[in-house]
Protein backbone atom coordinates (compact mmCIF):
# COMPACT_ATOMS: atom_id res chain seq x y z
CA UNK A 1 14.74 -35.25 -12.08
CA UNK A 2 17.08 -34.13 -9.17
CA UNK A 3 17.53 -30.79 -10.88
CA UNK A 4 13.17 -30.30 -10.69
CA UNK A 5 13.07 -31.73 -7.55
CA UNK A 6 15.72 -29.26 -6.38
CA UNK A 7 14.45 -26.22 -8.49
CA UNK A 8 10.58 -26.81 -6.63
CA UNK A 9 12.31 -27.12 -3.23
CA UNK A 10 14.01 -24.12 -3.77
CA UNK A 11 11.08 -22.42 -5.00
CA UNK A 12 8.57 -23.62 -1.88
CA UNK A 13 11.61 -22.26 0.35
CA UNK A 14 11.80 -18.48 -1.28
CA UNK A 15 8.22 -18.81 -1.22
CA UNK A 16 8.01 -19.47 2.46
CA UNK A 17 10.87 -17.58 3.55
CA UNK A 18 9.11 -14.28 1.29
CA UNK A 19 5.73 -14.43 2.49
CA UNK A 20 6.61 -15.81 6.32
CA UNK A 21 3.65 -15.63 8.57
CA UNK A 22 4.48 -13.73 11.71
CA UNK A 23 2.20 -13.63 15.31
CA UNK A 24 0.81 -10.31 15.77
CA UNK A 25 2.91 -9.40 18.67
CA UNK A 26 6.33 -9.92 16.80
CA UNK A 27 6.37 -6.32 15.06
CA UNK A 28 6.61 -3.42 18.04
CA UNK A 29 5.34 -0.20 18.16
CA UNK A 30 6.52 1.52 20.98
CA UNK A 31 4.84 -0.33 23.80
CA UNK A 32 2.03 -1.46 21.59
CA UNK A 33 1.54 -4.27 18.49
CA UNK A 34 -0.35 -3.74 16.01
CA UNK A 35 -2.57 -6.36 17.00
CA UNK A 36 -3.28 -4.53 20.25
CA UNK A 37 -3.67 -0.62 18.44
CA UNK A 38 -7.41 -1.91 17.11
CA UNK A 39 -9.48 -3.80 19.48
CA UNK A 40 -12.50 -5.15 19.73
CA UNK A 41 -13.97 -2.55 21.57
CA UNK A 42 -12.63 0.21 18.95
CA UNK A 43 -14.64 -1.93 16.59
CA UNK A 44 -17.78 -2.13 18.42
CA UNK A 45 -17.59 2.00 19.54
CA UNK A 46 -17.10 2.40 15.72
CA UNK A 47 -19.21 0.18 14.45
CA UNK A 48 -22.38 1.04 17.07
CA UNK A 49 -23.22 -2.89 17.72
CA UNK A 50 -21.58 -6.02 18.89
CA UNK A 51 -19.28 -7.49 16.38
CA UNK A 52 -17.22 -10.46 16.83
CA UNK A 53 -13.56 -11.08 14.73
CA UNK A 54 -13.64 -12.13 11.14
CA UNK A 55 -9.94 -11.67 9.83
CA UNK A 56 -6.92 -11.43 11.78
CA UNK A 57 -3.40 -11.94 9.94
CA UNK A 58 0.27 -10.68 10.49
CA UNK A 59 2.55 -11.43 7.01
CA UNK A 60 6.31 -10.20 6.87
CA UNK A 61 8.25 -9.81 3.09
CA UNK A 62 11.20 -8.27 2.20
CA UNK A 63 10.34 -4.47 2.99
CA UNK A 64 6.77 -4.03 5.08
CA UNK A 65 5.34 -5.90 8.22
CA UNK A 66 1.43 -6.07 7.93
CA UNK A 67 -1.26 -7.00 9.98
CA UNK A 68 -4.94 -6.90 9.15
CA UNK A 69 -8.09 -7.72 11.03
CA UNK A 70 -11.79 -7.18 10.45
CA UNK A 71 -15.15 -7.36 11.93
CA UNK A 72 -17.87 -7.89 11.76
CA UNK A 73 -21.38 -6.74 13.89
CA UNK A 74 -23.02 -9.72 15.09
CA UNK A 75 -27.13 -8.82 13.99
CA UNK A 76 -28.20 -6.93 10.80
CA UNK A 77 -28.97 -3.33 10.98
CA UNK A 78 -32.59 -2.96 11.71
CA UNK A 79 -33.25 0.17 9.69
CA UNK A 80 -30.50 -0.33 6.96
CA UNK A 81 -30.90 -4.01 6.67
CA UNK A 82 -26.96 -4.15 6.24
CA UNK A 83 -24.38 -6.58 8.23
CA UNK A 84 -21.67 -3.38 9.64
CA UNK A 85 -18.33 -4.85 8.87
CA UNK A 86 -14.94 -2.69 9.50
CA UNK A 87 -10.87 -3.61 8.53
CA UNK A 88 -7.86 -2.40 10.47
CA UNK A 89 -4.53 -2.65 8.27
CA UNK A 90 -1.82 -2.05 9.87
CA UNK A 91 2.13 -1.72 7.87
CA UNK A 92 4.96 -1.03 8.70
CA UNK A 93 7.81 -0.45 6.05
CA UNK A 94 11.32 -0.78 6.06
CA UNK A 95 12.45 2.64 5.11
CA UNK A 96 9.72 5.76 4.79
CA UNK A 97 10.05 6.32 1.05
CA UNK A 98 8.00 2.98 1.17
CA UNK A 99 5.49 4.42 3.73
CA UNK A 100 5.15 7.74 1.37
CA UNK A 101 4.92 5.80 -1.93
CA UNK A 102 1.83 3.56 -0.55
CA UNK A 103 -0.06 6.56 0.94
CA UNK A 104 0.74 8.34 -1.71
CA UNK A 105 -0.51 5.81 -4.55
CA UNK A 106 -3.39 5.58 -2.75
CA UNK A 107 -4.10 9.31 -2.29
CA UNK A 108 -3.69 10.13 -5.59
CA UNK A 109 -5.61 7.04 -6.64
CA UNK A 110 -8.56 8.24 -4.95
CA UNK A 111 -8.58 11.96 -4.70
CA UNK A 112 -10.53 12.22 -7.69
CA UNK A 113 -13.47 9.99 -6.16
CA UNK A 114 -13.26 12.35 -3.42
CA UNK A 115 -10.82 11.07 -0.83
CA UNK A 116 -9.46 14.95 1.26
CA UNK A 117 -6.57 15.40 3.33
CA UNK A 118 -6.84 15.60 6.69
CA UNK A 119 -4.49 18.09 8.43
CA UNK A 120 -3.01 17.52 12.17
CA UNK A 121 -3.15 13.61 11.81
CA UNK A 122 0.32 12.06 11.65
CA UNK A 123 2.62 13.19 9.01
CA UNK A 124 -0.08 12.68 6.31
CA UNK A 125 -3.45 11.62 6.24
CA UNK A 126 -7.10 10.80 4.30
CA UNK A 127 -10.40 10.50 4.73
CA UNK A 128 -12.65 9.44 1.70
CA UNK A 129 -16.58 8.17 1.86
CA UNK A 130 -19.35 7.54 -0.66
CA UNK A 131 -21.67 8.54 2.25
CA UNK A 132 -23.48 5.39 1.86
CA UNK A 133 -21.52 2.55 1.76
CA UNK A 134 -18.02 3.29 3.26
CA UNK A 135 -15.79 5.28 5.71
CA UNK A 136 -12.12 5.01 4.80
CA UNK A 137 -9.35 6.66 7.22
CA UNK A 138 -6.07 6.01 6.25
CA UNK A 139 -2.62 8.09 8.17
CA UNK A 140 1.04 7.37 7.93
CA UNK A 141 3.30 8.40 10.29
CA UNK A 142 6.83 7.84 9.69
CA UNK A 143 7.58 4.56 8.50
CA UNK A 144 4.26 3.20 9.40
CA UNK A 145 1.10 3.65 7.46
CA UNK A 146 -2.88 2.39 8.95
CA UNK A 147 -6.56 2.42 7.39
CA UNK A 148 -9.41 2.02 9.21
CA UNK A 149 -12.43 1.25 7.00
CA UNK A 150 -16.08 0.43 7.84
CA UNK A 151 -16.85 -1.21 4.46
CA UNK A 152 -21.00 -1.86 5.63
CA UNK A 153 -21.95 1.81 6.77
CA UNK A 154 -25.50 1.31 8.94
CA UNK A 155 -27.19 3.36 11.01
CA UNK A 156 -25.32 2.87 14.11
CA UNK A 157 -21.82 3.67 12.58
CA UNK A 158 -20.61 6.21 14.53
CA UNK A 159 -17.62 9.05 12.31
CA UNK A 160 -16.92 10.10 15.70
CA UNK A 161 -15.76 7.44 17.05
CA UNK A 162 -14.17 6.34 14.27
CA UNK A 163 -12.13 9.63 14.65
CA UNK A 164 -11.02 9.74 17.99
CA UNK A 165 -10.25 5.49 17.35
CA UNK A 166 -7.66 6.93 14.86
CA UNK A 167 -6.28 9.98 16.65
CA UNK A 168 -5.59 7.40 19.59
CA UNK A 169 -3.99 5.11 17.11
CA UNK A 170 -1.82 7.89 15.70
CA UNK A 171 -0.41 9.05 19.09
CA UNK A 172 0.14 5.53 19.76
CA UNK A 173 2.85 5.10 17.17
C-alpha cells in the first residue's frame, strides 16, 4: 500500500512538475511576452469586428514555453452567417533544432494542401488557406516559432492586416 501510495504521489508530482502552468508574462521576449505580442486589438484589426477573449494559456515542459490565446468576434457575420474566431500560439523552444523540427513538420505536413513559403519573414515562414474557411500564418525565428490563424474566415477578415499583425510580431522577437 505505501509503495502505490508513493508510486501515485510520485506520478501526480512528474506530472505537475512536466506540464507546470506558467503566467503569461514569465517567458521574455526582448521587452515583450508573448501574452503582450497579440492583443486584442490585433484581433479585432484582423478579424474586422469586435471580439472578446476565448482562450488564453501559458504551459512550460521540458524543452518549449507556449502560450496560446483565441478570439472570438462578438456578433455573427451578417453576409457569411459565420462567428470570426482567430488563435495566436506562441513557443518558444529550448534549443532551435526544436524550433526547425516543428515548423518544419508542419510545412511539410501541409505543403501538399497548399501551404507556400513566404520569403523575408523571420528565418522561415508559411502561409496556407482553403480560401473559405481559414488563414494560417505561421514564422519561426530563431528559437521561437508563432501561428496566427483565423479559423472562421467572414467577410470582414481582413489578409492585410493579418500581415502587417505578423510582420510586427516578427520584428518584435
Amino acid at each position: 500500500m505505501y509503495l502505490t501510495r508513493f508510486a501515485i504521489i510520485t506520478w501526480l508530482v512528474i506530472t505537475y512538475i512536466s506540464h507546470v502552468m506558467i503566467k503569461p508574462d514569465q517567458t521574455k521576449i526582448g521587452a515583450a511576452t508573448p501574452a503582450k505580442l497579440f492583443t486584442k486589438l490585433d484581433a479585432e484589426e484582423i478579424l474586422g469586428s469586435p471580439a472578446h477573449i476565448t482562450d488564453s494559456v501559458s504551459k512550460k515542459d521540458a524543452s518549449t514555453s507556449s502560450y496560446l490565446c483565441g478570439y472570438k468576434t462578438d456578433v455573427k457575420d451578417p453576409k457569411s452567417g459565420k462567428i470570426g474566431a482567430i488563435f495566436f500560439l506562441f513557443e518558444a523552444y529550448n534549443n532551435l533544432d526544436g524550433a526547425h523540427k516543428r515548423y518544419s513538420d508542419v510545412y511539410l505536413s501541409n505543403q501538399s494542401h497548399g501551404a507556400v513559403a513566404v520569403d523575408h519573414l523571420g528565418d522561415e515562414a508559411l502561409y496556407h488557406t482553403d480560401n473559405q474557411n481559414f488563414d494560417l500564418m505561421m514564422v519561426r525565428k530563431g528559437k521561437y516559432v508563432f501561428n496566427i490563424k483565423v479559423n472562421k474566415r467572414t467577410s470582414t477578415t481582413s489578409l492585410n492586416a493579418l500581415k502587417k499583425t505578423v510582420k510586427r510580431i516578427t520584428g518584435q522577437i
